[in-house]
Protein backbone atom coordinates (compact mmCIF):
# COMPACT_ATOMS: atom_id res chain seq x y z
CA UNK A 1 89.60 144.04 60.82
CA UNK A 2 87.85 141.80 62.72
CA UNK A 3 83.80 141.37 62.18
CA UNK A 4 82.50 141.85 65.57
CA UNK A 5 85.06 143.33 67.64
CA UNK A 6 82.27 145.49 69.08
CA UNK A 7 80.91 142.42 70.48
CA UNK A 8 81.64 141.85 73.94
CA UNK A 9 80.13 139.34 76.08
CA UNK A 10 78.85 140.46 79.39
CA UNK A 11 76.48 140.12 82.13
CA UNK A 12 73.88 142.25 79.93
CA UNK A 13 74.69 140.54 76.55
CA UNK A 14 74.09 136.93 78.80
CA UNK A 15 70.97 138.56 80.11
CA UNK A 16 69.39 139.39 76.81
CA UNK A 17 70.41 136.55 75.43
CA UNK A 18 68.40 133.94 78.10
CA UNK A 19 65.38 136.73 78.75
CA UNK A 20 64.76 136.58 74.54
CA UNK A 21 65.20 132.97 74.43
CA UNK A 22 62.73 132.68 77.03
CA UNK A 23 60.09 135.21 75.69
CA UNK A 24 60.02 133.37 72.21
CA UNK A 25 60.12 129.87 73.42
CA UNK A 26 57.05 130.24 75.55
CA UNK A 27 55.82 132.46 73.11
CA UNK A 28 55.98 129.47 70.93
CA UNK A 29 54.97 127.26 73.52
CA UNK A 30 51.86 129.19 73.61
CA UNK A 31 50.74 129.60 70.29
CA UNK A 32 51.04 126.19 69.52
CA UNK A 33 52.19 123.59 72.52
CA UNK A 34 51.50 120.11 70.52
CA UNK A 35 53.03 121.28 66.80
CA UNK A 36 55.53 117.96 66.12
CA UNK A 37 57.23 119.02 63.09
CA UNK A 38 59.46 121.64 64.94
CA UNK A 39 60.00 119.94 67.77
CA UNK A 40 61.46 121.07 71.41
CA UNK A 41 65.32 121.18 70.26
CA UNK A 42 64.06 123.15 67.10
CA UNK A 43 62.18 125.55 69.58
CA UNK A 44 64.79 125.92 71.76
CA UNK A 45 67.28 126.48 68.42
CA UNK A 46 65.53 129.09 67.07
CA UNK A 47 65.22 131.14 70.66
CA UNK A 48 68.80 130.83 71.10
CA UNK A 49 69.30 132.28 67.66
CA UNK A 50 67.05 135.09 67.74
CA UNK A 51 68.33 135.71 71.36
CA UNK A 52 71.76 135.87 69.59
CA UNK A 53 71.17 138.14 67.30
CA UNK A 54 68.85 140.31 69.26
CA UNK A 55 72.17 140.43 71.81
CA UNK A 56 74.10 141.74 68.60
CA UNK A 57 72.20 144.46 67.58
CA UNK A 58 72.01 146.26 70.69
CA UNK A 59 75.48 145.74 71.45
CA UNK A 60 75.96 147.63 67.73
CA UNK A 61 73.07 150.23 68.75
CA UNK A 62 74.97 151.26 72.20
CA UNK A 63 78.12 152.09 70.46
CA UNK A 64 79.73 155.49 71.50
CA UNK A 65 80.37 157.91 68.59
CA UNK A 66 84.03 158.50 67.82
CA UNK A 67 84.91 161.87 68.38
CA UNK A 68 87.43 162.83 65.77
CA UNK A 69 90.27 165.35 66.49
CA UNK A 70 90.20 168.51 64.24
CA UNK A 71 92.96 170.26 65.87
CA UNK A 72 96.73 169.86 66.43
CA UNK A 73 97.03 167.75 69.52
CA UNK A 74 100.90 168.42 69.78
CA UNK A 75 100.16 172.10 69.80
């Protein structure tokens, strides 16, 4: 069984991914434009992570139920 083999990448997934990397990093920008100790790459690291994993769960919330067969198909 393989981990995420709900995961598909996509035009959406793609989409989710930049648009939340882009929220938080000028979200972060905002708050606090001249903080040194995380640094652009660690800004930019940690929108591309939450962008990943906000790209996960709705790929896991938009799952289709499985509909499961309670009578005899050959019949």
């Amino acid at each position: 069984m393989v981990f995420l083999d709900f995961y598909t990448v996509d035009l959406t997934i793609i989409l989710i991914i930049l648009l939340t990397m882009g929220i938080t990093f000028a979200g972060g920008n905002y708050i606090d434009p001249e903080e040194e100790n995380i640094g652009t790459f660690g800004k930019f690291f940690v929108s591309f992570i939450l962008g990943l994993l906000s790209s996960v769960i709705y790929s896991y919330i938009t799952l289709e139920n499985d509909i499961l067969l309670k009578g005899n198909y050959w019949d």
